[in-house]
C-alpha atoms as a PDB file:
ATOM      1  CA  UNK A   1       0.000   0.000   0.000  1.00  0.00           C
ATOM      2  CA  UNK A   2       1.099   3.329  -0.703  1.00  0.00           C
ATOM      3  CA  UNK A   3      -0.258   6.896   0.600  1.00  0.00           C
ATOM      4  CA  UNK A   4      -0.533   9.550  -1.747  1.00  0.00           C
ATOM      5  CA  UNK A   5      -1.086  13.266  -1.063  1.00  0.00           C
ATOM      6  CA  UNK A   6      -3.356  15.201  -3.137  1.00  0.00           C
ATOM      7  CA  UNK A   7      -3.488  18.487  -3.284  1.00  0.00           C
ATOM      8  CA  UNK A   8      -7.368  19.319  -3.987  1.00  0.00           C
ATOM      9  CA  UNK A   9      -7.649  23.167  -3.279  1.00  0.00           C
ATOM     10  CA  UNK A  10      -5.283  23.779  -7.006  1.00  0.00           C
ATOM     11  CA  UNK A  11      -8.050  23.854  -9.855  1.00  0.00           C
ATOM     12  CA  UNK A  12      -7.959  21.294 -12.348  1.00  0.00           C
ATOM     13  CA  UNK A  13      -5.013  19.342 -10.373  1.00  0.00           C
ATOM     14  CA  UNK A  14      -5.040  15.335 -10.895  1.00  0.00           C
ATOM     15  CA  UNK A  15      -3.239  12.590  -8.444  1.00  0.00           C
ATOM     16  CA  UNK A  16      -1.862   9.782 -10.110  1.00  0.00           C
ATOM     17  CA  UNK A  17      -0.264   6.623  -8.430  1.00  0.00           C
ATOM     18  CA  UNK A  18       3.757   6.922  -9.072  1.00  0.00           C
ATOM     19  CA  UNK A  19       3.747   2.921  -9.454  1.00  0.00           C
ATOM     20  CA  UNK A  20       1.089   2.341 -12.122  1.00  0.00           C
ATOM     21  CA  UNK A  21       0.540   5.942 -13.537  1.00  0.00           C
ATOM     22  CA  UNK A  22      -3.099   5.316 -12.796  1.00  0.00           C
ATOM     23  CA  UNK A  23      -5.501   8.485 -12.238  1.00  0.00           C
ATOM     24  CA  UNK A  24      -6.423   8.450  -8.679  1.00  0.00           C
ATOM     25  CA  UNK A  25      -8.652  11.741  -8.365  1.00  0.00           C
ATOM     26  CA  UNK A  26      -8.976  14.660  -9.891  1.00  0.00           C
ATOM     27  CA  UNK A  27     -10.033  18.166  -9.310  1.00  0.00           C
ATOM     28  CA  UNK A  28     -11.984  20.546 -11.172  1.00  0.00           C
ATOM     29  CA  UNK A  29     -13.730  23.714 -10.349  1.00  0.00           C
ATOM     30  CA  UNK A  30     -16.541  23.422 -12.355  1.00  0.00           C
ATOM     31  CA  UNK A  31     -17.538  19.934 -11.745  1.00  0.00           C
ATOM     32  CA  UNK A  32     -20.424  21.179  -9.097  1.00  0.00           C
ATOM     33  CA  UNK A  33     -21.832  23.468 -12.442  1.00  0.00           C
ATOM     34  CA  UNK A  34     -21.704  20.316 -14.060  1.00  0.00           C
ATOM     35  CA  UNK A  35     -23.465  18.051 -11.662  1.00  0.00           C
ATOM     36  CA  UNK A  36     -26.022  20.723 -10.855  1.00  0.00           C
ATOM     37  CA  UNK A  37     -26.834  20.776 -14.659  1.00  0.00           C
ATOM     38  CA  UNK A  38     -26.785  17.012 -14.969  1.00  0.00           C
ATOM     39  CA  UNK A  39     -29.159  16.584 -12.141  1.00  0.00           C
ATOM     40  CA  UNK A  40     -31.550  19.525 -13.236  1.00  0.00           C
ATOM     41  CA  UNK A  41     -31.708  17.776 -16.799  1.00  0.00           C
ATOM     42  CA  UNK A  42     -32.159  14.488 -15.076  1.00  0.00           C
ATOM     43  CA  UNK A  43     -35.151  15.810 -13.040  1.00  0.00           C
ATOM     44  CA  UNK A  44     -36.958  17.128 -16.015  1.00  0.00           C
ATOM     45  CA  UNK A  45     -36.824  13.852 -18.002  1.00  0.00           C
ATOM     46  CA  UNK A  46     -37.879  11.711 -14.713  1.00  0.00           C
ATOM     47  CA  UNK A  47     -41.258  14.198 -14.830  1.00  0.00           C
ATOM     48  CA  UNK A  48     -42.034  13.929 -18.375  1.00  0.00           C
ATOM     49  CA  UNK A  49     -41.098   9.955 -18.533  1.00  0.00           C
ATOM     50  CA  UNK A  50     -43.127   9.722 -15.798  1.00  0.00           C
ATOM     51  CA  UNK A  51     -46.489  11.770 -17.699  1.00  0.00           C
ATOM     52  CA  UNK A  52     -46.282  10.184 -20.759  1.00  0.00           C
ATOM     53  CA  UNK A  53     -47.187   7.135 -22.102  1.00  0.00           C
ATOM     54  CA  UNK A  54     -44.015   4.651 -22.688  1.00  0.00           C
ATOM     55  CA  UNK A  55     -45.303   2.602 -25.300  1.00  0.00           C
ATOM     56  CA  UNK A  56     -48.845   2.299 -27.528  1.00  0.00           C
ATOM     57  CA  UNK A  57     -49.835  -1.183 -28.953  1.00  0.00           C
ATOM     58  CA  UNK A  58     -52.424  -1.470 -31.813  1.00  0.00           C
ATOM     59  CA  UNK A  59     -54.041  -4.963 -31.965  1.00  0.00           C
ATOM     60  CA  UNK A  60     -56.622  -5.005 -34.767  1.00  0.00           C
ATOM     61  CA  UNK A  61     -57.087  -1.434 -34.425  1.00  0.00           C
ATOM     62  CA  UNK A  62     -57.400  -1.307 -30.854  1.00  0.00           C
ATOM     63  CA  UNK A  63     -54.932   1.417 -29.644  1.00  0.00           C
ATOM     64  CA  UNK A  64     -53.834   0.849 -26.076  1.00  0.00           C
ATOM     65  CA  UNK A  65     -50.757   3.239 -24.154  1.00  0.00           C
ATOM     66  CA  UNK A  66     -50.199   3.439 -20.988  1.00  0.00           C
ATOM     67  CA  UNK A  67     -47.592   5.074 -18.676  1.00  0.00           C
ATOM     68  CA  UNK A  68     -45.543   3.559 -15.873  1.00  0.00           C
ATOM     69  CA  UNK A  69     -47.655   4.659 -12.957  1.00  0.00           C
ATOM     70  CA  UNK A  70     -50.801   3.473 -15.484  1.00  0.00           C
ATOM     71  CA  UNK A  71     -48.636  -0.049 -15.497  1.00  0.00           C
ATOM     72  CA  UNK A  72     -48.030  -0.338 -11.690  1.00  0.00           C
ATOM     73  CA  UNK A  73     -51.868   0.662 -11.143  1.00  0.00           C
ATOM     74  CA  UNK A  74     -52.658  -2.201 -13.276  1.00  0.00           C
ATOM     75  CA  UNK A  75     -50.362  -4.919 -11.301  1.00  0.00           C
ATOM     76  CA  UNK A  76     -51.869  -4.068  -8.365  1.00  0.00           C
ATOM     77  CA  UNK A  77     -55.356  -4.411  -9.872  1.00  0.00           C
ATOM     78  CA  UNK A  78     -54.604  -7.464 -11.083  1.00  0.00           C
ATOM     79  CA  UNK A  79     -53.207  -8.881  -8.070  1.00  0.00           C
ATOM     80  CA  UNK A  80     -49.431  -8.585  -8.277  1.00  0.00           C
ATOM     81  CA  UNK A  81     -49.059  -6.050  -5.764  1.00  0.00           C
ATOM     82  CA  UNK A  82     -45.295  -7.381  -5.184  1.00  0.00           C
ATOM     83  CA  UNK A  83     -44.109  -6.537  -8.964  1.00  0.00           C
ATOM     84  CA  UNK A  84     -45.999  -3.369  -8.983  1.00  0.00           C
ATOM     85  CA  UNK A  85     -44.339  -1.828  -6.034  1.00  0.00           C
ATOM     86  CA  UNK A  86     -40.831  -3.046  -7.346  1.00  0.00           C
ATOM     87  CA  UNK A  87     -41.857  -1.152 -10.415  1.00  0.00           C
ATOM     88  CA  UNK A  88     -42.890   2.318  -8.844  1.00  0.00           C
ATOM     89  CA  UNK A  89     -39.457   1.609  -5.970  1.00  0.00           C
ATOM     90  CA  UNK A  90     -36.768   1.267  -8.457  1.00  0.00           C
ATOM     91  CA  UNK A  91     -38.538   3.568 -11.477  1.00  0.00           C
ATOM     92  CA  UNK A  92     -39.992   6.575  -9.789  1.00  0.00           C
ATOM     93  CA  UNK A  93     -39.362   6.480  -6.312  1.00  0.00           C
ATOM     94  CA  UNK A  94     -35.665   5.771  -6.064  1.00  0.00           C
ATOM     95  CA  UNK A  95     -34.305   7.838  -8.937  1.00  0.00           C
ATOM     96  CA  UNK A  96     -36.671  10.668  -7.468  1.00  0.00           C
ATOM     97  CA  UNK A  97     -35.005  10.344  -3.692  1.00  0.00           C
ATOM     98  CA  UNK A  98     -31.309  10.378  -5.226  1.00  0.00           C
ATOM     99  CA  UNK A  99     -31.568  13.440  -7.745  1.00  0.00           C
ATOM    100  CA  UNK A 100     -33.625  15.332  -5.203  1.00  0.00           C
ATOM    101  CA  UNK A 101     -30.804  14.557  -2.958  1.00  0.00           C
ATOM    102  CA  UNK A 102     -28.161  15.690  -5.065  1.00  0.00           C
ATOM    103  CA  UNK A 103     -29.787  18.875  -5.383  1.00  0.00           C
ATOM    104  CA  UNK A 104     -30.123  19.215  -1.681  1.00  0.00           C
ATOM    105  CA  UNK A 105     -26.725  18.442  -1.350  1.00  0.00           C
ATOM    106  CA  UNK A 106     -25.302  20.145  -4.536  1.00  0.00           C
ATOM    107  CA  UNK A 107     -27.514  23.536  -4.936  1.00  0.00           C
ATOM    108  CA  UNK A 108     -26.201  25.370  -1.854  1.00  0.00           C
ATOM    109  CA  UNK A 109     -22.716  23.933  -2.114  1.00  0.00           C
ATOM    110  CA  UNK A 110     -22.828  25.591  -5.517  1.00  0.00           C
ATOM    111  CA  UNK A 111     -23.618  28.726  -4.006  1.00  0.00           C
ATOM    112  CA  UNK A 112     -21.058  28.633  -0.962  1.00  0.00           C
ATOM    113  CA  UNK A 113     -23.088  27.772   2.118  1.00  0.00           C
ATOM    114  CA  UNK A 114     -23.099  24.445   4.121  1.00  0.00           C
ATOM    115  CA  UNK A 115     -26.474  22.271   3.408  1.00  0.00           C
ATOM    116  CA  UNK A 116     -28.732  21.508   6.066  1.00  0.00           C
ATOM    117  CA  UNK A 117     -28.493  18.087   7.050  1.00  0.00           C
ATOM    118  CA  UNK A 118     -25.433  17.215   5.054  1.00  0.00           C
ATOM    119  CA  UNK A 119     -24.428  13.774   6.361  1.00  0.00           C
ATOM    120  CA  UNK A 120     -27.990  12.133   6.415  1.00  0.00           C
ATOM    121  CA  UNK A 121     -29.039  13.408   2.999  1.00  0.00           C
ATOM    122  CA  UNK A 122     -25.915  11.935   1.929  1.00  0.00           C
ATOM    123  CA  UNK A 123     -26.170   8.692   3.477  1.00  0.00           C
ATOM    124  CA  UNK A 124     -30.201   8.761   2.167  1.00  0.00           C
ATOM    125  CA  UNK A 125     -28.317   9.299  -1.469  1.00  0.00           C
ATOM    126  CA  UNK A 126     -25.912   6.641  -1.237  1.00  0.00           C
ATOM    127  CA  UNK A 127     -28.898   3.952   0.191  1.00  0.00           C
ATOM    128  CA  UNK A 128     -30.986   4.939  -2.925  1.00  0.00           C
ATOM    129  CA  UNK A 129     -28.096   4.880  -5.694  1.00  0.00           C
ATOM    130  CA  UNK A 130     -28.612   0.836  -6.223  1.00  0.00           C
ATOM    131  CA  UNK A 131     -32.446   1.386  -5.755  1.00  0.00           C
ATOM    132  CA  UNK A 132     -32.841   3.328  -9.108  1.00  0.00           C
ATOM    133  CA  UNK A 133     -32.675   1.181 -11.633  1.00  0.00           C
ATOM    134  CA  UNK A 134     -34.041   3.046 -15.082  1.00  0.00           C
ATOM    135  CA  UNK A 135     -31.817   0.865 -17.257  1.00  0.00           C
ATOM    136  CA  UNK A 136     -33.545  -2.618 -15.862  1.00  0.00           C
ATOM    137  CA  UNK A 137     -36.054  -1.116 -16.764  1.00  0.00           C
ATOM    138  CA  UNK A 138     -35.423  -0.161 -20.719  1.00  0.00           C
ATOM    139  CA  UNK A 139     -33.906  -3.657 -20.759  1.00  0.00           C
ATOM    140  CA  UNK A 140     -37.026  -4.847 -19.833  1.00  0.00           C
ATOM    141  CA  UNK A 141     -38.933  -2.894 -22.002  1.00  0.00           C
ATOM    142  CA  UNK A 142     -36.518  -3.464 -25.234  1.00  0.00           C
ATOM    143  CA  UNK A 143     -37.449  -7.253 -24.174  1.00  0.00           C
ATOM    144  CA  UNK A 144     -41.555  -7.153 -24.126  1.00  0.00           C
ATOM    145  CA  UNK A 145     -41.278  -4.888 -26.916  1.00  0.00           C
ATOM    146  CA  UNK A 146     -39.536  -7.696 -29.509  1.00  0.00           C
ATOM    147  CA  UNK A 147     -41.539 -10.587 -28.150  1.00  0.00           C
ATOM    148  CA  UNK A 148     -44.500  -8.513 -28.860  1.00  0.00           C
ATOM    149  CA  UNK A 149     -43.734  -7.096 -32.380  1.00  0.00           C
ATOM    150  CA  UNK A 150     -45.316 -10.108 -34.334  1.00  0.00           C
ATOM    151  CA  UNK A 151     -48.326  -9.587 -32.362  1.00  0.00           C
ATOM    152  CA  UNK A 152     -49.206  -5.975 -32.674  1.00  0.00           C
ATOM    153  CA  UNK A 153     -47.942  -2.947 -34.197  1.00  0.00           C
ATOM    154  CA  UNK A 154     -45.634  -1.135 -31.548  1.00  0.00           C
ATOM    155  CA  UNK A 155     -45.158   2.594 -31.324  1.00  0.00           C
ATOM    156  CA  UNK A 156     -42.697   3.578 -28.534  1.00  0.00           C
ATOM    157  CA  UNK A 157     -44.042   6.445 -26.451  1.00  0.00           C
ATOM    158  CA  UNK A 158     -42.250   9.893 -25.391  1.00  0.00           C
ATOM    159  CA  UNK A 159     -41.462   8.526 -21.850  1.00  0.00           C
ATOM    160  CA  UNK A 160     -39.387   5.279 -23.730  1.00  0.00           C
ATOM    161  CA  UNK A 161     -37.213   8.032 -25.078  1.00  0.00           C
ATOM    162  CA  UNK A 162     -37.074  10.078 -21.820  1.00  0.00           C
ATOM    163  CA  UNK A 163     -35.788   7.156 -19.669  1.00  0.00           C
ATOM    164  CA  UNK A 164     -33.162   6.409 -22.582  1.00  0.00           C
ATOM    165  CA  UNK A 165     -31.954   9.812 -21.573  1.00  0.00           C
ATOM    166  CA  UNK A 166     -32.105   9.733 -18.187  1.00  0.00           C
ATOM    167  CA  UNK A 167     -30.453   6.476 -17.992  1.00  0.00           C
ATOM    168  CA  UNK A 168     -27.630   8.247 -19.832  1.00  0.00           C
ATOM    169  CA  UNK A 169     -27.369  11.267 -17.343  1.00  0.00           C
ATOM    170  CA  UNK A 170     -27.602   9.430 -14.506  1.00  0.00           C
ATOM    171  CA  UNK A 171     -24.525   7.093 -15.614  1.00  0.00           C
ATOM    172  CA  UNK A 172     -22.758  10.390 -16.214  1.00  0.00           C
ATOM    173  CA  UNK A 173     -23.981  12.390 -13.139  1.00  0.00           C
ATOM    174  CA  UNK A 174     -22.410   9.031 -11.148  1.00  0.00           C
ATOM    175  CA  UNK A 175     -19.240   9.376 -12.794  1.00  0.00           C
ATOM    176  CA  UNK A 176     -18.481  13.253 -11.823  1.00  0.00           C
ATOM    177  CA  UNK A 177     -20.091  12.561  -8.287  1.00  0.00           C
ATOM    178  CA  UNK A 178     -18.248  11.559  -5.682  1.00  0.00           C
ATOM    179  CA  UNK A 179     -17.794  11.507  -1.701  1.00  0.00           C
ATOM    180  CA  UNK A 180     -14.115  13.736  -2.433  1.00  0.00           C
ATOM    181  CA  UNK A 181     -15.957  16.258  -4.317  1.00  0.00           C
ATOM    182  CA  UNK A 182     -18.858  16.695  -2.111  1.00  0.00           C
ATOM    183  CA  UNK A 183     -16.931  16.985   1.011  1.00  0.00           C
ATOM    184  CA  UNK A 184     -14.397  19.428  -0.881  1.00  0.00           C
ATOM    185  CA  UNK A 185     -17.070  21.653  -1.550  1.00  0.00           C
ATOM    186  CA  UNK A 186     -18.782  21.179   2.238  1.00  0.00           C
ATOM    187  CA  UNK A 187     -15.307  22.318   3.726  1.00  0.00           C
ATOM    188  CA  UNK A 188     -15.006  25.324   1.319  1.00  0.00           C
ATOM    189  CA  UNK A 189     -18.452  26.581   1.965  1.00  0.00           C
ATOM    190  CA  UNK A 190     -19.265  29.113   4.349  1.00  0.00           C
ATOM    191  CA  UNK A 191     -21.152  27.537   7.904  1.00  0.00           C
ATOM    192  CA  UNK A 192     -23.820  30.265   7.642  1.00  0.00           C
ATOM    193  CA  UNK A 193     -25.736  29.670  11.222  1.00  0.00           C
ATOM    194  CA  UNK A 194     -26.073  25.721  10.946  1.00  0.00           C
ATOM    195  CA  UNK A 195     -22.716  24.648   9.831  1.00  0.00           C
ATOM    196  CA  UNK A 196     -21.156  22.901  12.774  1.00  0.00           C
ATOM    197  CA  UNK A 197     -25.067  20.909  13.050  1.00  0.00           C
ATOM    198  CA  UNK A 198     -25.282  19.854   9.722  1.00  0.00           C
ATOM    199  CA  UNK A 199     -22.060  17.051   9.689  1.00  0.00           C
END
């Protein structure tokens, strides 16, 4: 094992291992922009995928479309109460609790003042990152829609394309975010009147 200093207060400075070469961390100044824009964006397709209808099916020229909280009402009508939550957990609920606590976390750090509640909000973020599974869910989706394309005519909603791109800004948001930056930015920011209560 070998301990490497970084220096993370010098703009755009990087730490790399003196064995390997390999990046170890690196620092930008405008990485909190960039997360704050990535999770704003993020938000706005998680709304709209979540008002419009994913996919439309026409069987002998009956039209049917539904959206995702159409789908989980229907599991639970039908009895599969069990599938239907996992659906609205790891769909809408979870990707809802970890971008809203990204902006909680991210929005006043932007700004220069401490968070409230820094540490729990945190902790409530790392607990729901595994949770939010949008891309299970295209997968899934890409699946029913093939076995059902010799059986009706398929026409993929808005909300297919808006988890598409949500799935890719949340696998970019989770590569610039990370514990080093956040807590970076924490001790940088001023303490206001609820800094030394919000670690």
């Amino acid at each position: 094992m070998l301990l490497q200093p970084v220096e993370l207060s010098v703009p755009r400075s990087r730490a790399h291992c003196p064995r390997c070469g390999a990046r170890l961390y690196s620092c930008y100044s405008d990485r909190l922009e960039k997360i704050l824009a990535l999770t704003l964006a993020a938000l706005v397709l998680l709304l709209t995928a979540n008002l419009y209808p994913v996919v439309g099916l026409n069987i002998q020229g009956n039209y049917t479309e539904t959206t995702v909280l159409g789908a989980v009402r229907h599991l639970w009508q039908v009895g599969r109460e069990t599938l239907g939550g996992l659906v609205l957990l790891t769909t809408v609920l979870m990707p809802a609790v970890e971008l809203g606590a990204v902006l909680w976390l991210v929005m006043p750090l932007w700004r220069g003042r401490r968070p409230l509640g820094f540490a729990p909000v945190f902790r409530a973020f790392r607990l729901a990152h595994p949770w939010a599974m949008v891309e299970v869910f295209i997968l899934g989706v890409l699946v029913s829609l093939v076995k059902l394309s010799h059986l009706a005519d398929v026409l993929l909603g808005p909300a297919i394309w808006c988890f598409g791109g949500l799935m890719l800004l949340l696998a970019a948001l989770a590569s610039l975010l990370d514990a080093h930056t956040l807590w970076q930015a924490w001790e940088g920011a001023d303490a206001g009147d609820y800094g030394a209560t919000s670690a």
